[in-house]
N, C-alpha and C. Protein backbone atom coordinates (compact mmCIF):
# COMPACT_ATOMS: atom_id res chain seq x y z
N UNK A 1 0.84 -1.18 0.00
CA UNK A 1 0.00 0.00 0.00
C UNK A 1 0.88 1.24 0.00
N UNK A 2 0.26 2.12 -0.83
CA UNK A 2 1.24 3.28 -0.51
C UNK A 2 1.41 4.17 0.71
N UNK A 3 2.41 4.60 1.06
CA UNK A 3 2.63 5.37 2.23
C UNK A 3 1.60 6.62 1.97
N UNK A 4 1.59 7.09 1.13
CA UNK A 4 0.80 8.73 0.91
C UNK A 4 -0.42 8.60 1.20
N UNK A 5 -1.02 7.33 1.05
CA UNK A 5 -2.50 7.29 1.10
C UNK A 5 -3.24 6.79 2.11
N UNK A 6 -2.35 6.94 2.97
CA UNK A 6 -2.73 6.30 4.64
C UNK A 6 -2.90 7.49 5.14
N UNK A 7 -4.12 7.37 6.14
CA UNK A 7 -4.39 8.16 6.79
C UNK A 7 -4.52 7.76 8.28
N UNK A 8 -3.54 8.53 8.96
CA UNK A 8 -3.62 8.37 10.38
C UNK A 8 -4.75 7.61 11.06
N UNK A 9 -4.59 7.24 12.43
CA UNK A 9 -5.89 6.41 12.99
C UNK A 9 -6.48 7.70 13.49
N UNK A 10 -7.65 7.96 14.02
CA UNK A 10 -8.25 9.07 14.08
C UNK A 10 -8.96 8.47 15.62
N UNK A 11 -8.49 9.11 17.30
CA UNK A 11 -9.72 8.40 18.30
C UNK A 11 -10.39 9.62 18.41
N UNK A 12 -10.80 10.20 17.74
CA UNK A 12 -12.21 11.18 18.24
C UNK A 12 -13.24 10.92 18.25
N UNK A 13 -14.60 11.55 18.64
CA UNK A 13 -15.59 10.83 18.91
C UNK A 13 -16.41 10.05 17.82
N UNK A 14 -17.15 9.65 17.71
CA UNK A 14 -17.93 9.14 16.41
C UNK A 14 -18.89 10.43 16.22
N UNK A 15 -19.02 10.53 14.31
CA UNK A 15 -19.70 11.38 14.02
C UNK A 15 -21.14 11.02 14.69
N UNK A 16 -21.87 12.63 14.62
CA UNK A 16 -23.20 12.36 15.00
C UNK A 16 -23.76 11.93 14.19
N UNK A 17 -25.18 11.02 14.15
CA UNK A 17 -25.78 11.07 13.00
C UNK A 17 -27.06 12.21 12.83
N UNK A 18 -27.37 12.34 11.49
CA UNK A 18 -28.19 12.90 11.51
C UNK A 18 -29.86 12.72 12.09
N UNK A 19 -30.34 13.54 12.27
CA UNK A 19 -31.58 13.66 12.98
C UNK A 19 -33.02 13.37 11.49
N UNK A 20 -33.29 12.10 11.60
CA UNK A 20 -34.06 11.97 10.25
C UNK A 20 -36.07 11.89 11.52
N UNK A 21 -36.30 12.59 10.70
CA UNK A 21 -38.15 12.79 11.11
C UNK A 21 -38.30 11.25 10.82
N UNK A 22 -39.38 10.87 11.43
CA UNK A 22 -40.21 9.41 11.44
C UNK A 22 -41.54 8.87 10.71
N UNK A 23 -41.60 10.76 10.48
CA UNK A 23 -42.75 10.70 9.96
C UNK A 23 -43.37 12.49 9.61
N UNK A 24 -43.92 12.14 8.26
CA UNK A 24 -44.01 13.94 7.98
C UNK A 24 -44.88 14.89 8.91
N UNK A 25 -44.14 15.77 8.98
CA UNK A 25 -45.17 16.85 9.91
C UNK A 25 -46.39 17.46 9.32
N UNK A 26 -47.65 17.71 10.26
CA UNK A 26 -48.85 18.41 9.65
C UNK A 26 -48.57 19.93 9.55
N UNK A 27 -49.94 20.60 8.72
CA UNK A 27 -49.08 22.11 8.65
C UNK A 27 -49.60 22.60 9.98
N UNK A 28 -49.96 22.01 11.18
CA UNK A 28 -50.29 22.70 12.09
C UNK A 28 -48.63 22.74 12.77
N UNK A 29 -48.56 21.43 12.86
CA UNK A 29 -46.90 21.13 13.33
C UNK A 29 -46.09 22.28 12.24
N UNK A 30 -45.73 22.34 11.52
CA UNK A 30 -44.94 23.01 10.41
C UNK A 30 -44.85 25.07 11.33
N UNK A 31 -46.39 25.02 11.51
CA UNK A 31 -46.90 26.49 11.96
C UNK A 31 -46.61 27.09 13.10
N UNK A 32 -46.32 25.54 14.00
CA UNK A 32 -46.02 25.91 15.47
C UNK A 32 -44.62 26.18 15.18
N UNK A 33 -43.60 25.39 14.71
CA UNK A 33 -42.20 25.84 14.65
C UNK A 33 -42.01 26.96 14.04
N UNK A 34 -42.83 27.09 12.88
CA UNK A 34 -42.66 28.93 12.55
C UNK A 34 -42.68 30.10 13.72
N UNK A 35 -43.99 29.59 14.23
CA UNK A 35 -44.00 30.63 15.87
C UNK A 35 -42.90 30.27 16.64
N UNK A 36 -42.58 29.19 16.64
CA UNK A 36 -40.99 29.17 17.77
C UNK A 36 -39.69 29.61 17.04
N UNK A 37 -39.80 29.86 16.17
CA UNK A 37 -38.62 30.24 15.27
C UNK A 37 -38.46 32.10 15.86
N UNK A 38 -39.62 32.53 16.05
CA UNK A 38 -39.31 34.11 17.09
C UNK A 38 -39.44 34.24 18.17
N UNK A 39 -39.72 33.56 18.54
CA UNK A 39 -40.02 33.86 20.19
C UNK A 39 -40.29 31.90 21.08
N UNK A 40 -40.44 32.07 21.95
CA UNK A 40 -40.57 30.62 22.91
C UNK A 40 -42.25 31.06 23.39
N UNK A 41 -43.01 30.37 22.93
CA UNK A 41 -44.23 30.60 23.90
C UNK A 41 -44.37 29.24 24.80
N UNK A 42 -45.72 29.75 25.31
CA UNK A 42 -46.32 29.06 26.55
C UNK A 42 -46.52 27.39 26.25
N UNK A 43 -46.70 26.26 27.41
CA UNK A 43 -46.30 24.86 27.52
C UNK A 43 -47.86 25.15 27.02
N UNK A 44 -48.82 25.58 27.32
CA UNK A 44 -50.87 25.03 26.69
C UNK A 44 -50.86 25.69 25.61
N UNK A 45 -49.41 26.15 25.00
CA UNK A 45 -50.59 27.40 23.81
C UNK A 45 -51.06 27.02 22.68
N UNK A 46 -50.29 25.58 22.50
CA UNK A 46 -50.48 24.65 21.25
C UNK A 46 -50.57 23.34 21.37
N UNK A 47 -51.85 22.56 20.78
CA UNK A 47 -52.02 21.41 21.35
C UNK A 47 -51.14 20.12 20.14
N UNK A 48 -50.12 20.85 19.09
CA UNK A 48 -49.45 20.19 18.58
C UNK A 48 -47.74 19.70 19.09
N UNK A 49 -47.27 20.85 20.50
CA UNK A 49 -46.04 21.01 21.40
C UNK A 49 -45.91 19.21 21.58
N UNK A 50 -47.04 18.83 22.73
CA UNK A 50 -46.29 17.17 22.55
C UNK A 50 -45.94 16.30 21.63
N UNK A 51 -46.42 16.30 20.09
CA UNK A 51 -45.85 15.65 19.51
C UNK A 51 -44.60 16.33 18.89
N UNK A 52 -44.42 17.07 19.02
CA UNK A 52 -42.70 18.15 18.49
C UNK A 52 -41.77 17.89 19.72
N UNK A 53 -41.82 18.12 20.54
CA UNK A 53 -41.45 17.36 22.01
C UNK A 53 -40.97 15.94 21.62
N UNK A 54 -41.93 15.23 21.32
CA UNK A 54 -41.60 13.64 21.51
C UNK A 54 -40.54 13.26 19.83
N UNK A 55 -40.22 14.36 19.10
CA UNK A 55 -40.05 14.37 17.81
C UNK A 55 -38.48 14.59 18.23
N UNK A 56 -38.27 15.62 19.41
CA UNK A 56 -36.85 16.06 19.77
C UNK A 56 -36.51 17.61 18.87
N UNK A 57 -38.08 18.09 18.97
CA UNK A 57 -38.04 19.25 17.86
C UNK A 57 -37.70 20.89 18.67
N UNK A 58 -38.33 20.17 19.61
CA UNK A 58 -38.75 21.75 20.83
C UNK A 58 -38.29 20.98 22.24
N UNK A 59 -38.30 21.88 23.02
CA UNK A 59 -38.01 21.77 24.35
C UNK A 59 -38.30 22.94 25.47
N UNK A 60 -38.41 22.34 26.51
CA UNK A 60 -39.14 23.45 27.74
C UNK A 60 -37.91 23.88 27.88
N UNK A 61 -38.37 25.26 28.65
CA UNK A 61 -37.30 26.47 29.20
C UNK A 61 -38.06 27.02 30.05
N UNK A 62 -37.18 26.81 31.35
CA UNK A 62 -38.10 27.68 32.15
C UNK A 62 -37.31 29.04 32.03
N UNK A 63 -38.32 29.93 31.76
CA UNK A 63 -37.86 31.40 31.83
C UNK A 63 -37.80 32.57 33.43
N UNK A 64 -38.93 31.97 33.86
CA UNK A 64 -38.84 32.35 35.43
C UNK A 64 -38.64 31.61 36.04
N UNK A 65 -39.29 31.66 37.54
CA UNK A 65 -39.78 30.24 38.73
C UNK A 65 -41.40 30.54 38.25
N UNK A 66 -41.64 28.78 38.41
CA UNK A 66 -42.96 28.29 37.71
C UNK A 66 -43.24 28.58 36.25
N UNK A 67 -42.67 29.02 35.38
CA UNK A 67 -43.27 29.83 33.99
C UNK A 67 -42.20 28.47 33.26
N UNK A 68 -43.18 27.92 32.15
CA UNK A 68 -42.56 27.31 31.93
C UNK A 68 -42.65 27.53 30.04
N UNK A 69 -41.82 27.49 28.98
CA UNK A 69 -41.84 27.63 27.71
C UNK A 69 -41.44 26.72 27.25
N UNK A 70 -41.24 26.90 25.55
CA UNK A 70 -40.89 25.57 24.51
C UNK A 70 -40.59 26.48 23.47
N UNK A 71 -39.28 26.22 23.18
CA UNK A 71 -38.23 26.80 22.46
C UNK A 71 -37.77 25.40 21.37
N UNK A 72 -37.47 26.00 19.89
CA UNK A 72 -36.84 25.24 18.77
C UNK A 72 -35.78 24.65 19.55
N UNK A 73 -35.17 23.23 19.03
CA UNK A 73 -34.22 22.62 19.42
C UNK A 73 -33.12 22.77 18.48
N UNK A 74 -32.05 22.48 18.59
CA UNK A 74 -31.28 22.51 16.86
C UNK A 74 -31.69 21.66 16.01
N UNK A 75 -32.30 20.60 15.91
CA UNK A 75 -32.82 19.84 15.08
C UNK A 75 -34.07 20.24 14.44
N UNK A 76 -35.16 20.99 15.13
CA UNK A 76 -36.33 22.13 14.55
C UNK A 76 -35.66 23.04 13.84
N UNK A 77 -34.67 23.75 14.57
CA UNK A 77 -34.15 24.58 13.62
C UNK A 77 -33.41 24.37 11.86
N UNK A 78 -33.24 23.17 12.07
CA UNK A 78 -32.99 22.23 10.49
C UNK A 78 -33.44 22.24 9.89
N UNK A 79 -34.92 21.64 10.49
CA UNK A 79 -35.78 21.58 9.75
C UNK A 79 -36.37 22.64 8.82
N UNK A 80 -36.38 23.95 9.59
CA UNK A 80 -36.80 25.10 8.96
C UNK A 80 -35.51 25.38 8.04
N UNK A 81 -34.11 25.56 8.70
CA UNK A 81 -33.36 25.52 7.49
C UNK A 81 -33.32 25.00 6.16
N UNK A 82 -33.86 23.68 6.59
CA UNK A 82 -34.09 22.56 4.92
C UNK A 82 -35.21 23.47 4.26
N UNK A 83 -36.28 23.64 5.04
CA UNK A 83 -37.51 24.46 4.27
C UNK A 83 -37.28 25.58 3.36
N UNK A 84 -35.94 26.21 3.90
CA UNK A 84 -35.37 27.40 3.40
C UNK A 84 -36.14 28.69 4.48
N UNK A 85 -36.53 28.55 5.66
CA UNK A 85 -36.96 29.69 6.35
C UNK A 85 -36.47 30.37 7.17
N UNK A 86 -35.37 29.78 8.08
CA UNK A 86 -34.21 29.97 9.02
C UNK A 86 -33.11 30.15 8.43
């Protein structure tokens, strides 16, 4: 084998993989990440949050004591990137 074309052993971590959806989003889902794309609203304000939640799309933040929000994750934020909106 040639010497030039070896490449060192490499121990860093293993790449991440990518974050692939399971299943396509509705445009209600699609609408809520648009609204989280400016601002974090409220844990009742949308009754589509648990399944974006369970997707790994959004996530709570508490902003005070007791106040609790749901903010894009980096992987929501992809998503809108792929869309071309972010």
């Amino acid at each position: 084998m040639n010497e030039l074309n070896r490449q060192p052993d490499r121990a860093g971590p293993p790449a991440k993989q990518p974050h692939i959806l399971r299943r396509l989003l509705s445009h209600h889902e699609l609408a809520t990440l648009l609204l989280l794309l400016h601002a974090p609203i409220d844990v009742n304000a949308k009754p589509e949050i648990p399944m974006l939640e369970e997707a790994g799309l959004v996530e709570v933040v508490t902003s005070a004591p007791g106040t609790q929000r749901f903010q894009l994750t980096p992987q929501g934020n992809a998503i809108l990137r792929g869309l071309g909106v972010a």
